[in-house]
N, C-alpha and C. Protein backbone atom coordinates (compact mmCIF):
# COMPACT_ATOMS: atom_id res chain seq x y z
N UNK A 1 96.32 -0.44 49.38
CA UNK A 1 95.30 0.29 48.66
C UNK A 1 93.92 -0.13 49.17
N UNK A 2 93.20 0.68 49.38
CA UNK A 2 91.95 0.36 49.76
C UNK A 2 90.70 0.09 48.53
N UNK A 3 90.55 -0.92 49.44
CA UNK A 3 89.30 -1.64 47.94
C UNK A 3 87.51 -1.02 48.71
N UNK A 4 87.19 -0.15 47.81
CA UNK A 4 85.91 0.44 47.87
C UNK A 4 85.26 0.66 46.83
N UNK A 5 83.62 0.26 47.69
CA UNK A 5 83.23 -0.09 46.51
C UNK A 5 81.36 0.92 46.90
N UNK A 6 80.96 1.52 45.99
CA UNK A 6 79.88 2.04 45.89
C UNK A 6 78.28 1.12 46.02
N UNK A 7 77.42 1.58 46.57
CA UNK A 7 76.17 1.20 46.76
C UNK A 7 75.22 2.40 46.27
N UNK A 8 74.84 2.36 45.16
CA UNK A 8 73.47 3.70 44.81
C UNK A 8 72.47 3.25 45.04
N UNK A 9 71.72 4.19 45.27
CA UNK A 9 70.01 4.10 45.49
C UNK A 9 69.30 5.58 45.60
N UNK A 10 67.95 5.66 45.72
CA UNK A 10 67.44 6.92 46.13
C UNK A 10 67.27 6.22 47.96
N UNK A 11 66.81 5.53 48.24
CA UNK A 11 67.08 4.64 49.93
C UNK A 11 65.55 5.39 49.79
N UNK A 12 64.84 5.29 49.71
CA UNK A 12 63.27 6.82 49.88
C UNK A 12 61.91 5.60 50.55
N UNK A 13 62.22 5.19 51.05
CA UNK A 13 63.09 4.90 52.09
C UNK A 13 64.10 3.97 52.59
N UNK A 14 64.69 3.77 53.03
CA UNK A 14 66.17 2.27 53.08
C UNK A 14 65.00 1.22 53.83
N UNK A 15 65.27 0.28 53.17
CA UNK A 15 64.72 -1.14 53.56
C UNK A 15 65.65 -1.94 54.26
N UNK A 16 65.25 -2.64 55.10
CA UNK A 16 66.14 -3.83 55.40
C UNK A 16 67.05 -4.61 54.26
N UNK A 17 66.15 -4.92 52.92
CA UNK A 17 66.42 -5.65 51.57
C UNK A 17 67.91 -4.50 51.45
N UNK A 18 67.80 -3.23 51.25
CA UNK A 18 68.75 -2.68 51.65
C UNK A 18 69.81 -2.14 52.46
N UNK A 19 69.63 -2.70 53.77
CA UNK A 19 70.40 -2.76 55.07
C UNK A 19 71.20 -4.43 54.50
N UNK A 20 70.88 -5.01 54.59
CA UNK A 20 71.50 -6.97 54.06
C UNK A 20 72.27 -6.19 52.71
N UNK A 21 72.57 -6.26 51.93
CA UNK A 21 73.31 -5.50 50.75
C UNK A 21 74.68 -4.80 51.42
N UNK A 22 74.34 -3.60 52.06
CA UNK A 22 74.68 -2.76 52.43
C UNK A 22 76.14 -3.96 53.05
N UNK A 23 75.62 -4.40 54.00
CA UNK A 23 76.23 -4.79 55.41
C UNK A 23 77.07 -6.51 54.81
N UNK A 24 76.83 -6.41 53.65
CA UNK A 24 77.45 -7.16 52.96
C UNK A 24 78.18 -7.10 52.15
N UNK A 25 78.39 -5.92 51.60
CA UNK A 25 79.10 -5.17 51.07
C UNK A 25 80.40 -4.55 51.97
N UNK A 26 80.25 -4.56 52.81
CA UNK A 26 80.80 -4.26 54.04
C UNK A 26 81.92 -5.57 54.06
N UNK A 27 81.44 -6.61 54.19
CA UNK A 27 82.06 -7.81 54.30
C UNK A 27 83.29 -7.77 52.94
N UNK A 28 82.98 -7.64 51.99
CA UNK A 28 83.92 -7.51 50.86
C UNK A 28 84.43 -6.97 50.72
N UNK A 29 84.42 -5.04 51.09
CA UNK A 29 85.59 -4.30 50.74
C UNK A 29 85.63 -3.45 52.31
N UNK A 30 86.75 -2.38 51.64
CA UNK A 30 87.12 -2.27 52.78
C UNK A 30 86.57 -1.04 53.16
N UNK A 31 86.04 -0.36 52.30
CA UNK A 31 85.11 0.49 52.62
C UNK A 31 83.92 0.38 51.11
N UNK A 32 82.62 0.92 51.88
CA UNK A 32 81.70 0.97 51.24
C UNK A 32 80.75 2.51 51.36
N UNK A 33 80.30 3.12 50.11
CA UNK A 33 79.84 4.13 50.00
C UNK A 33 78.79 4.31 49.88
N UNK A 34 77.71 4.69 50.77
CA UNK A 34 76.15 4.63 50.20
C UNK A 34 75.64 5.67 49.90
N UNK A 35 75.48 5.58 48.07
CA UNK A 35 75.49 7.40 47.61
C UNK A 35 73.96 7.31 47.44
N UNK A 36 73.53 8.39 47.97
CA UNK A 36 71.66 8.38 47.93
C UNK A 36 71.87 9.27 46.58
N UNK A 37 71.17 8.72 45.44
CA UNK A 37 71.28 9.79 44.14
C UNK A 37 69.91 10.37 44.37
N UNK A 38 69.71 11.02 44.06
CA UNK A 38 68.48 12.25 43.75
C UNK A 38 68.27 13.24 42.34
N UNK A 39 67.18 13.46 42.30
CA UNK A 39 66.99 14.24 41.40
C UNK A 39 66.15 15.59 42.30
N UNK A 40 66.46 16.80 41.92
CA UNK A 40 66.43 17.51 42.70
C UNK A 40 65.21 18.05 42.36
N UNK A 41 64.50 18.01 41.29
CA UNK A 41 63.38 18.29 40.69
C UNK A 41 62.04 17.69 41.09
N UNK A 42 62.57 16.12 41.72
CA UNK A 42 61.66 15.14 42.09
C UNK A 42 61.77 15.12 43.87
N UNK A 43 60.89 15.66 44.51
CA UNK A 43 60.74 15.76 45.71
C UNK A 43 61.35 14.49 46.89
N UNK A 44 60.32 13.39 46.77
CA UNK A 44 60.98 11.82 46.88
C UNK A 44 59.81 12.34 48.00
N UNK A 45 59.95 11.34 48.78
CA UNK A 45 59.12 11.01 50.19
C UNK A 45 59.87 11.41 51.22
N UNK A 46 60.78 11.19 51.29
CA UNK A 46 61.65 12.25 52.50
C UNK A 46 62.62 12.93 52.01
N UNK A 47 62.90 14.02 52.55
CA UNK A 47 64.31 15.13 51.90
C UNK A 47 65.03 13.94 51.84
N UNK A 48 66.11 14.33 51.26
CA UNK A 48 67.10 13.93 51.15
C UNK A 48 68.12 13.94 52.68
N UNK A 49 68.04 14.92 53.42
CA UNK A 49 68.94 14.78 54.30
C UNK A 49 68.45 13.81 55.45
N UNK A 50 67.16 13.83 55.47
CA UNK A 50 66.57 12.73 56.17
C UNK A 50 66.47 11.40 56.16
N UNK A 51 66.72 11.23 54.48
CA UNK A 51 67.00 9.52 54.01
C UNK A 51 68.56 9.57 54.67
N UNK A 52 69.35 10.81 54.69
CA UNK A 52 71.02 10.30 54.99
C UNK A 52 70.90 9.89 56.73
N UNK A 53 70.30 10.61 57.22
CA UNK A 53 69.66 9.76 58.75
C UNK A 53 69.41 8.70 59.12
N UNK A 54 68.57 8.53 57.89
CA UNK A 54 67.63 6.94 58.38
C UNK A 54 68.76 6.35 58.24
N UNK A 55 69.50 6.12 57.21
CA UNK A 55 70.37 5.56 56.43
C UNK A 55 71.46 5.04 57.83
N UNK A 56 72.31 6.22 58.05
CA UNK A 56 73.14 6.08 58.94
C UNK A 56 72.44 5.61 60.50
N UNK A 57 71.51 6.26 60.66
CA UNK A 57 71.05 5.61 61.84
C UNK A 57 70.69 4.22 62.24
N UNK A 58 70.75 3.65 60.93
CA UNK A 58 70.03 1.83 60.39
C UNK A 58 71.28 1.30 60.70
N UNK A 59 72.85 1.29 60.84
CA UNK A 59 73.57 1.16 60.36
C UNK A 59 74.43 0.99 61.69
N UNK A 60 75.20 0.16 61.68
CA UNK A 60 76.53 -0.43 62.69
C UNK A 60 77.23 1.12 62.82
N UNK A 61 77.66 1.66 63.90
CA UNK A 61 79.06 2.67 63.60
C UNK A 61 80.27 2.01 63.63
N UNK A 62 80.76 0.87 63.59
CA UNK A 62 81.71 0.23 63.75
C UNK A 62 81.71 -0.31 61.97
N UNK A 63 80.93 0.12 61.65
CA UNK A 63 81.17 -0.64 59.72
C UNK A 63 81.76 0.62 59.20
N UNK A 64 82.55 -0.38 58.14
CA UNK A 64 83.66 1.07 57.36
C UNK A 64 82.78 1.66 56.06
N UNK A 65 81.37 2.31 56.78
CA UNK A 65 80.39 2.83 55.56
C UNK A 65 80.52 4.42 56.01
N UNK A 66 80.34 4.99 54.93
CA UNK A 66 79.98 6.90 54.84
C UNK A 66 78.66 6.54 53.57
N UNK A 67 77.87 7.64 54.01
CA UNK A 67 76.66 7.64 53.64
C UNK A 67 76.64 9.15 52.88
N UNK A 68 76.42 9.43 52.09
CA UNK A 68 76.73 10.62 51.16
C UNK A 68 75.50 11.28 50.06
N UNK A 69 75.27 11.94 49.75
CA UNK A 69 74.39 12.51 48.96
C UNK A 69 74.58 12.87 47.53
N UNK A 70 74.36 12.81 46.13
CA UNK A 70 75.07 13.41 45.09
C UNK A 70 73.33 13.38 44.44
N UNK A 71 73.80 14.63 43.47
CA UNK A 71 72.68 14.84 42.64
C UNK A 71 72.97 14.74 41.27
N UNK A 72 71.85 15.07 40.35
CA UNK A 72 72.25 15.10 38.63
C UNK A 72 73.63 14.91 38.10
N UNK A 73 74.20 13.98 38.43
CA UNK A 73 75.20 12.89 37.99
C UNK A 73 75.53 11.61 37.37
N UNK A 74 76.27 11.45 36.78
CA UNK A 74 75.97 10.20 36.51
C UNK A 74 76.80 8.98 37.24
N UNK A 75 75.80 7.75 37.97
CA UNK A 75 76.71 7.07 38.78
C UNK A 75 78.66 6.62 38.61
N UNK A 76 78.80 6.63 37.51
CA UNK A 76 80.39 6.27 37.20
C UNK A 76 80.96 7.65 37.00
N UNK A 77 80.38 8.91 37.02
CA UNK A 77 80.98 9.95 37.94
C UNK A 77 81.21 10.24 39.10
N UNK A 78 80.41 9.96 39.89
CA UNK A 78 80.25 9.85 41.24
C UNK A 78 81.14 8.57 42.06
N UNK A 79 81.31 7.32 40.62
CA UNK A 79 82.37 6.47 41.29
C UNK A 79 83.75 6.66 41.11
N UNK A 80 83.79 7.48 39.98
CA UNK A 80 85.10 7.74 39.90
C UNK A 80 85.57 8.97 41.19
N UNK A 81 84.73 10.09 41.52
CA UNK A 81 84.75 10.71 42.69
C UNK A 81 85.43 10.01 43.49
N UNK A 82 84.13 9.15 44.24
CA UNK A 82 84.64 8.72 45.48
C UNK A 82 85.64 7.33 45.33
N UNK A 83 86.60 7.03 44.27
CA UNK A 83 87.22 6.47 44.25
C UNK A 83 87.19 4.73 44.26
N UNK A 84 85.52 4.66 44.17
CA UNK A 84 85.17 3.06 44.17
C UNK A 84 85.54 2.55 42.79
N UNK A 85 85.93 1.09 43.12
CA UNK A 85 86.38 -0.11 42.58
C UNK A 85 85.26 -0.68 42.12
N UNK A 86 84.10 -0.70 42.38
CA UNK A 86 82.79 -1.29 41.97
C UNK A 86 81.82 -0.96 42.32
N UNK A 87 80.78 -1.46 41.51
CA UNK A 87 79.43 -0.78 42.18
C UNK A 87 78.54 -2.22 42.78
N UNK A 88 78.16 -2.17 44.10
CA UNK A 88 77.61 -3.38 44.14
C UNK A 88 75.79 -2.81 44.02
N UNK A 89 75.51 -3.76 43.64
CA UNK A 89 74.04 -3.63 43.31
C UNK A 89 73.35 -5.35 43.91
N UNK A 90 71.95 -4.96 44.77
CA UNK A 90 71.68 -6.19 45.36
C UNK A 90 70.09 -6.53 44.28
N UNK A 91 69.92 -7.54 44.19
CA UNK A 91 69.19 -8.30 43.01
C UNK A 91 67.83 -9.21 43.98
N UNK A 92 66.57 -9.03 44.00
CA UNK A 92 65.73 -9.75 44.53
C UNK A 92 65.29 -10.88 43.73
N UNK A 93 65.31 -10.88 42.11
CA UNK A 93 64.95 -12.01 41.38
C UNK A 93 65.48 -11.21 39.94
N UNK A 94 64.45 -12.36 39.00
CA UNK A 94 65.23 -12.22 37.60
C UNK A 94 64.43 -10.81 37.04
N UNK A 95 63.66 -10.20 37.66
CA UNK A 95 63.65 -8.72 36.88
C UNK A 95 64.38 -7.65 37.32
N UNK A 96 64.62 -7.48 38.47
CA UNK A 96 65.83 -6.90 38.71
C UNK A 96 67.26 -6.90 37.99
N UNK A 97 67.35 -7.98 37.53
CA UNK A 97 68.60 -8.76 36.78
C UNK A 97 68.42 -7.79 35.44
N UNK A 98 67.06 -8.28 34.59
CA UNK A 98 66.79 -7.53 33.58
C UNK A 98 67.02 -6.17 33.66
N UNK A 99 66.32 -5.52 34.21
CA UNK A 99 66.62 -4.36 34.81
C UNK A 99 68.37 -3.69 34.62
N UNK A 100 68.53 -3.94 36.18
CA UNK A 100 70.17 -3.75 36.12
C UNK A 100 71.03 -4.14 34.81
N UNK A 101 71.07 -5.04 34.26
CA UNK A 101 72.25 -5.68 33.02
C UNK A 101 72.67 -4.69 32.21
N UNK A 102 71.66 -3.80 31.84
CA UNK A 102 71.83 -3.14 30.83
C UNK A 102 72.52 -1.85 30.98
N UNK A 103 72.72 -1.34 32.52
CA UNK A 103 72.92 -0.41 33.20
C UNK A 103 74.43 -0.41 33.54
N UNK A 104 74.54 -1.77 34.31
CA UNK A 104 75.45 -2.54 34.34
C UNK A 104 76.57 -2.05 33.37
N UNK A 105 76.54 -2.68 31.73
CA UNK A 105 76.92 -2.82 30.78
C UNK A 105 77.82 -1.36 30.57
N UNK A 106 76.44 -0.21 30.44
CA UNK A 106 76.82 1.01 30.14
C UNK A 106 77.80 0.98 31.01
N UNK A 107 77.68 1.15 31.96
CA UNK A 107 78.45 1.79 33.13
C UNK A 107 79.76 1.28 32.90
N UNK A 108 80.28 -0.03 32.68
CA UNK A 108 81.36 -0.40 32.22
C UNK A 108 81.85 -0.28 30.82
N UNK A 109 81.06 0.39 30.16
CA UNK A 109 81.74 0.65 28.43
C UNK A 109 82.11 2.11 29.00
N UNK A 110 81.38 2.86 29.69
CA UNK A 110 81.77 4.41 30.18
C UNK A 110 82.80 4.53 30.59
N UNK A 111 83.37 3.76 31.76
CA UNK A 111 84.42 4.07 32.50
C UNK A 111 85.46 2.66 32.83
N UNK A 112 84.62 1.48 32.40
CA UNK A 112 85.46 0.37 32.99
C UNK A 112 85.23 -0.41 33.98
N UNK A 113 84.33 0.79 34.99
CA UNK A 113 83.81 -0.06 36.41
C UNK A 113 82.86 -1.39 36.50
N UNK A 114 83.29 -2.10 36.98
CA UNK A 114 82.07 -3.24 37.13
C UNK A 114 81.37 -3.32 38.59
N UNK A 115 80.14 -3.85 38.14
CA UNK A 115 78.94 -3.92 38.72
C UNK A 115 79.09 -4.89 39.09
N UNK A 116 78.98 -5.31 40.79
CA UNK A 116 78.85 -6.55 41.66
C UNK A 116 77.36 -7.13 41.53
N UNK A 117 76.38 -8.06 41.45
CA UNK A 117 75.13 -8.18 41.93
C UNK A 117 75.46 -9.38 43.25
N UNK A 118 75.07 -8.77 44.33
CA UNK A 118 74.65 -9.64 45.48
C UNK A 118 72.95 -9.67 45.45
N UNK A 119 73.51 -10.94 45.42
CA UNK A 119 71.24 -11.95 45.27
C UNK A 119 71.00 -11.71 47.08
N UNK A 120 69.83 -11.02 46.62
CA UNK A 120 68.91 -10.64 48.16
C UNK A 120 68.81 -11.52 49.10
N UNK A 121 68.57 -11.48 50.48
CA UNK A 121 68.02 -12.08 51.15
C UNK A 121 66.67 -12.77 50.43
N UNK A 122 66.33 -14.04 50.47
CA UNK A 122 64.93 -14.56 50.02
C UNK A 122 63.63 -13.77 50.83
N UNK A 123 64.38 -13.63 52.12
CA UNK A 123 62.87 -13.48 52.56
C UNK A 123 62.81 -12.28 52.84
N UNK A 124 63.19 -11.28 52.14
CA UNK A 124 63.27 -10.02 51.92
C UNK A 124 62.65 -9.39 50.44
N UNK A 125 62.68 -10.63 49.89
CA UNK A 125 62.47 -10.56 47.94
C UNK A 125 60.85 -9.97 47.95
N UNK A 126 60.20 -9.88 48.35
CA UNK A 126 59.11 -9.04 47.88
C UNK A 126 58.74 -7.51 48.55
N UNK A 127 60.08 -7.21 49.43
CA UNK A 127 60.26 -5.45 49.86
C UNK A 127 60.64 -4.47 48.96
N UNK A 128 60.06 -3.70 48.29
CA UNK A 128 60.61 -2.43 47.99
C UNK A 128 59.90 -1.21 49.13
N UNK A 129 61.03 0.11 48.25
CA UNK A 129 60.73 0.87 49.14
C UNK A 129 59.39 1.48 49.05
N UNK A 130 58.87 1.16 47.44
CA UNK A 130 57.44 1.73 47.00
C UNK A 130 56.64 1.35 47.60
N UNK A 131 56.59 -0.26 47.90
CA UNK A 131 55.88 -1.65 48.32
C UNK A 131 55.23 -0.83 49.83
N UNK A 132 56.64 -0.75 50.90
CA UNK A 132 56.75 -0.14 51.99
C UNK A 132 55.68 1.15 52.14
N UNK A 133 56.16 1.98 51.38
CA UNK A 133 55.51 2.98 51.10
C UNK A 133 54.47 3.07 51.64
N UNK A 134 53.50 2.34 50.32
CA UNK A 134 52.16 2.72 49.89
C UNK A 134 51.40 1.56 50.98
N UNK A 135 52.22 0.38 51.83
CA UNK A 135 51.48 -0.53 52.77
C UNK A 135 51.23 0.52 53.48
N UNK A 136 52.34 1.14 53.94
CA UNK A 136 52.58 2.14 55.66
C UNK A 136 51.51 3.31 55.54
N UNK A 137 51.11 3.35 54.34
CA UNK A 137 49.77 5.13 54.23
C UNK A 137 48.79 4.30 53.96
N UNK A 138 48.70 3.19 53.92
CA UNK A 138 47.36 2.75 54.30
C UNK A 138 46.75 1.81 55.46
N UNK A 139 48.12 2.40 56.32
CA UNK A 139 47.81 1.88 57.66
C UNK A 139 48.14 0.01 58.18
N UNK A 140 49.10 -0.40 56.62
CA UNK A 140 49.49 -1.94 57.45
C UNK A 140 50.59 -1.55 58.00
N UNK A 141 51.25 -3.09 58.62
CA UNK A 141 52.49 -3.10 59.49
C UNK A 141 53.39 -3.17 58.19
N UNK A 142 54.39 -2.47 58.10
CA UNK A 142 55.66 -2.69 58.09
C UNK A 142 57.25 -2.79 58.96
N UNK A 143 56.54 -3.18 59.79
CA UNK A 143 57.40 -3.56 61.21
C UNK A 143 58.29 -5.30 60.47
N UNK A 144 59.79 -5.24 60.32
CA UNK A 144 60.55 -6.36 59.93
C UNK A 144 60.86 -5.96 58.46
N UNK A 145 60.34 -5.48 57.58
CA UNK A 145 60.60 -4.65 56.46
C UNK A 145 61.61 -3.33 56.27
N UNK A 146 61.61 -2.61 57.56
CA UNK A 146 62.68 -1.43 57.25
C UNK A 146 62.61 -1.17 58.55
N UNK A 147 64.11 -0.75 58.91
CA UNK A 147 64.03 -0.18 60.61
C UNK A 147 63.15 0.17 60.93
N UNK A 148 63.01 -0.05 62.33
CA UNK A 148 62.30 0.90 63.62
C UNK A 148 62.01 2.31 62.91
N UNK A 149 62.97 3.12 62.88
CA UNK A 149 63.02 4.54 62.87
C UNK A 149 62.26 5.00 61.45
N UNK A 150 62.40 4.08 60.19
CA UNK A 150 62.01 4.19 59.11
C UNK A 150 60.46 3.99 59.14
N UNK A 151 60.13 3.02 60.07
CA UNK A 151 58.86 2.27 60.11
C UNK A 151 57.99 3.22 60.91
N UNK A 152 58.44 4.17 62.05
CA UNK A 152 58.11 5.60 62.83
C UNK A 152 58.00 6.47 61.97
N UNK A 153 58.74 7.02 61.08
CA UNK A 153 58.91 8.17 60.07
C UNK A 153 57.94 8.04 59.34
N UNK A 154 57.23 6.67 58.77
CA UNK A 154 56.66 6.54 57.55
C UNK A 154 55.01 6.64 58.12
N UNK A 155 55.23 6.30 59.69
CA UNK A 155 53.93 6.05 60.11
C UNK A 155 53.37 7.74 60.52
N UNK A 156 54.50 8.23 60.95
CA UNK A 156 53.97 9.57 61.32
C UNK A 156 53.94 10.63 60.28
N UNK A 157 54.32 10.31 59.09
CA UNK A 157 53.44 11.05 57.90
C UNK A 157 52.15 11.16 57.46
């Protein structure tokens, strides 16, 4: 039986903080799913089919990941879909923790599934993708923060 296990995010854009997760997740099961959720109402910073690019393009082809898209769902629908065993979720410090727990919780009174937290890289702990964002449109480096290709995309907006 194959043990798979889900990774959500909007990725708007995928960070490294989220490449280390990812690729660690990898290490534990035997396949891993990286579902970009969206709301279809909310534009985001890149389409959606373009985060599934960056995404896959960031990414080993030799890792047992598929990179996938789902909209107005709810994540333990989408895990029961694609047949994951867990959801791993990666944690930079204790508000994240706060954050997630409660989400966590639901998600397992809903359906049963449990929520993995893998603790971040340290020296990754102050990247988000907002963080990224709003450095890259005002012209700092985010070069070591999110791929090459992410770090091009964001600059040529």
């Amino acid at each position: 039986m194959t043990r798979r296990c889900i990774c959500p995010g909007s990725y708007d854009p995928v960070t490294n903080g989220h490449l280390d997760v990812i690729l660690r997740a990898a290490a534990l099961y035997d396949e891993v799913v990286v579902a970009v959720l969206h709301n279809p109402d909310k534009p985001g910073r890149f389409p959606v089919e373009r985060r599934l690019e960056l995404i896959s393009g960031s990414l080993p082809e030799c890792l047992p990941v598929r990179v996938e898209a789902f909209h107005d769902r709810l994540l333990v629908d989408v895990a029961t879909e694609v047949g994951a065993g867990a959801i791993v979720k990666g944690l930079r410090g204790g508000t994240d923790f706060a954050y997630e727990l409660p989400m966590a919780l639901m998600n397992r009174h809903l359906t049963g599934i449990e929520t993995v937290f893998l603790p971040g890289d340290p020296a990754l702990e102050h990247v988000s993708s907002s963080l990224v964002t709003q450095v890259a449109s005002m012209g700092g480096d985010v070069t070591g923060l999110v791929p090459d290709a992410v770090r091009d995309a964001l600059v040529s907006r």
